[in-house]
C-alpha atoms as a PDB file:
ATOM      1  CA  UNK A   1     -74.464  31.934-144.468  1.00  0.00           C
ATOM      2  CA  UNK A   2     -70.362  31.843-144.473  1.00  0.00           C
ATOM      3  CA  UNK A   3     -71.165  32.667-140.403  1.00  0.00           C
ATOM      4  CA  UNK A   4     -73.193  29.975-139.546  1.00  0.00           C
ATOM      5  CA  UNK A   5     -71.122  27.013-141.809  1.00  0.00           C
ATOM      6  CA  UNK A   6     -68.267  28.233-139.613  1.00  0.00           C
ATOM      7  CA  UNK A   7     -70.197  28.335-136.646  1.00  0.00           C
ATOM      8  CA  UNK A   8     -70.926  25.014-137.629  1.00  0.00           C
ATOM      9  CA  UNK A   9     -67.838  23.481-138.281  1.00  0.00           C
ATOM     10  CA  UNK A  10     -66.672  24.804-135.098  1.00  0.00           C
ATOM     11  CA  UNK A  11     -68.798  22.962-132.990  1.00  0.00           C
ATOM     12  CA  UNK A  12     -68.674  19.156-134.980  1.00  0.00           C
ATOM     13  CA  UNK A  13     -64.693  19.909-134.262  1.00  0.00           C
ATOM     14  CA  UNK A  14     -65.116  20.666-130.392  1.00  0.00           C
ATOM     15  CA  UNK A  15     -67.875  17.785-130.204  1.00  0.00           C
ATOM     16  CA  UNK A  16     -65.649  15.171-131.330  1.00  0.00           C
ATOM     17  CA  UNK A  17     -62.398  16.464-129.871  1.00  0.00           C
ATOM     18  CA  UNK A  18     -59.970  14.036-127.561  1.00  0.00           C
ATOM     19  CA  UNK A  19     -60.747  13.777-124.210  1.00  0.00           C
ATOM     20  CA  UNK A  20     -58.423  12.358-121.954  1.00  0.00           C
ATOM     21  CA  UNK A  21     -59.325   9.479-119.566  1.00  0.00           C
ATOM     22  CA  UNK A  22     -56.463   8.716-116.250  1.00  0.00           C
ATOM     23  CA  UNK A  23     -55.932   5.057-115.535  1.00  0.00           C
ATOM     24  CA  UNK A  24     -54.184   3.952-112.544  1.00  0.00           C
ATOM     25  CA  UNK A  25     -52.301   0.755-113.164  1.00  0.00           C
ATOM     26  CA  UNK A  26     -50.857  -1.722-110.296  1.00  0.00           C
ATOM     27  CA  UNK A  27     -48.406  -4.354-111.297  1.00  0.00           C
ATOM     28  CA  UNK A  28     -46.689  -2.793-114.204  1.00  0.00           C
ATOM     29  CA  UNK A  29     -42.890  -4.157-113.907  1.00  0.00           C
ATOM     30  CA  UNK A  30     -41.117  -4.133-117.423  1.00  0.00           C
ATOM     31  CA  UNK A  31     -41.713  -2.514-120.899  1.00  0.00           C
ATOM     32  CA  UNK A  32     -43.380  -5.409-121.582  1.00  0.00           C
ATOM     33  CA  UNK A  33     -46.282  -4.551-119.715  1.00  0.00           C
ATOM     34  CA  UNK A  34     -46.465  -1.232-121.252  1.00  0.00           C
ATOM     35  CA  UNK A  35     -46.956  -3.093-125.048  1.00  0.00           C
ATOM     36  CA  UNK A  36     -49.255  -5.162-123.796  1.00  0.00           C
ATOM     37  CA  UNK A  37     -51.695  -2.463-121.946  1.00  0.00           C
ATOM     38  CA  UNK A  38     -51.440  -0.587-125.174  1.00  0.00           C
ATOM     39  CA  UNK A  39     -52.363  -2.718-127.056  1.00  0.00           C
ATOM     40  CA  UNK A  40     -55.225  -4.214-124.982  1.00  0.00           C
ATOM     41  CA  UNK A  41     -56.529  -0.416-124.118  1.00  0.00           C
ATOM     42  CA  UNK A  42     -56.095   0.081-128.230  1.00  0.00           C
ATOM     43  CA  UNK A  43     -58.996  -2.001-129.179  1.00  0.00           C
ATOM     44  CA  UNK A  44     -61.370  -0.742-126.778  1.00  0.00           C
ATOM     45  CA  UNK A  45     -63.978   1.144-129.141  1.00  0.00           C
ATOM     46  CA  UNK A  46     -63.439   5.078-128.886  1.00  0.00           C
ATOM     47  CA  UNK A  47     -59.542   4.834-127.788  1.00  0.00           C
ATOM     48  CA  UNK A  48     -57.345   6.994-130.350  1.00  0.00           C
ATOM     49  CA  UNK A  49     -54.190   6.751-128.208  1.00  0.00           C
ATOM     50  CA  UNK A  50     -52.214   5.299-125.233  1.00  0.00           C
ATOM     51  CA  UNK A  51     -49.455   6.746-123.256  1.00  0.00           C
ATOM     52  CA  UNK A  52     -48.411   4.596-120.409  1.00  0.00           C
ATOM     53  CA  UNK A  53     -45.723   5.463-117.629  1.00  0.00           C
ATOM     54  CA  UNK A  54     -44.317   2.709-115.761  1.00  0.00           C
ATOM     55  CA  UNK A  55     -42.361   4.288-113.072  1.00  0.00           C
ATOM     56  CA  UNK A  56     -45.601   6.252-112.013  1.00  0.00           C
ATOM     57  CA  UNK A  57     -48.031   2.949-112.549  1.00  0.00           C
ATOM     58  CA  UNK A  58     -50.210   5.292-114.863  1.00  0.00           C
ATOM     59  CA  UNK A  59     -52.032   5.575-118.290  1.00  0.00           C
ATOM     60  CA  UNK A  60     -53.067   8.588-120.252  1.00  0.00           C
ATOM     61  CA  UNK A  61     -56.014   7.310-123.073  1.00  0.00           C
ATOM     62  CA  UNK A  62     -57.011   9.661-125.563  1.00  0.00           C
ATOM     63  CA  UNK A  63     -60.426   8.825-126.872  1.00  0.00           C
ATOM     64  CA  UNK A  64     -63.469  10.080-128.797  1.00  0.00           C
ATOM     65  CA  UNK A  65     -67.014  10.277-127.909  1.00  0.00           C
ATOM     66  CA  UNK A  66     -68.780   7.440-126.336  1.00  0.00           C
ATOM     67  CA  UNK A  67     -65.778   6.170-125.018  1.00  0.00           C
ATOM     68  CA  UNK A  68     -66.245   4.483-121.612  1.00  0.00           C
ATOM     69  CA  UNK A  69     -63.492   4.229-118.958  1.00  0.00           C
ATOM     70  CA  UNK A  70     -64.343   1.328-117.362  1.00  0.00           C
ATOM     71  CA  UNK A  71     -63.963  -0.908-120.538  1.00  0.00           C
ATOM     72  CA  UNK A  72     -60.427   0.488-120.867  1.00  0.00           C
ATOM     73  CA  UNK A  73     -59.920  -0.538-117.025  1.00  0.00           C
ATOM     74  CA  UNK A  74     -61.454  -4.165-117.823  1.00  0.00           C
ATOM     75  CA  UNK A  75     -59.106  -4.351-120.352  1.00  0.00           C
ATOM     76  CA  UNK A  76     -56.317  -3.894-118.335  1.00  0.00           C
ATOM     77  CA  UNK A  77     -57.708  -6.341-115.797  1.00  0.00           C
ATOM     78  CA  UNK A  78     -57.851  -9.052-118.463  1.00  0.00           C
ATOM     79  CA  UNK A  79     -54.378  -9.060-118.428  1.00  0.00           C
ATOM     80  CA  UNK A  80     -54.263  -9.614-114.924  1.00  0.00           C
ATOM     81  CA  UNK A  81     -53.023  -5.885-113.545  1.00  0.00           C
ATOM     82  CA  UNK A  82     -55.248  -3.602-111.046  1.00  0.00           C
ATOM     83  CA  UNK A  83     -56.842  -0.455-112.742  1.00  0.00           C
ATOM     84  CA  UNK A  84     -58.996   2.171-111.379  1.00  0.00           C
ATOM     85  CA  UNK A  85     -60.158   5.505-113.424  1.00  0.00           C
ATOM     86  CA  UNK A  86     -58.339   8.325-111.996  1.00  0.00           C
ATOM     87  CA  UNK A  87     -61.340  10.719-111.833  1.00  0.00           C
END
């Protein structure tokens, strides 16, 4: 019984473990623009985490299941920058 409980456990943890979605971001020119894409790419549902890099014109998302790229891209558009999932 202790087996399969850990057994268990183990796979709700790998099920609902980050993934990491690549955005590539065009327009990015101050630090700025990095608050504002993190914040905007925040309150997309599923996002636990932003890391953008200006110099390279690139975000790293963490999210959870069910997260979608493309919302996290349209998000970024909104605030009038290019974005394409880096697949």
């Amino acid at each position: 019984m202790k087996k399969v409980l850990i057994a268990m456990i183990a796979l709700v943890t790998i099920a609902s473990a980050d993934k990491l979605v690549n955005l590539k971001i065009d327009g990015m020119t101050c630090s700025m623009c990095i608050g504002d894409i993190k914040a905007s790419v925040g309150k997309v549902k599923g996002v636990s985490d932003t890391t953008v890099y200006l110099k390279e014109g690139r975000a790293e998302v963490k999210t959870r299941k069910g997260a979608k790229p493309q919302e996290m891209c349209d998000a970024v558009k909104k605030l009038g920058y290019g974005c394409t999932v880096v697949k």
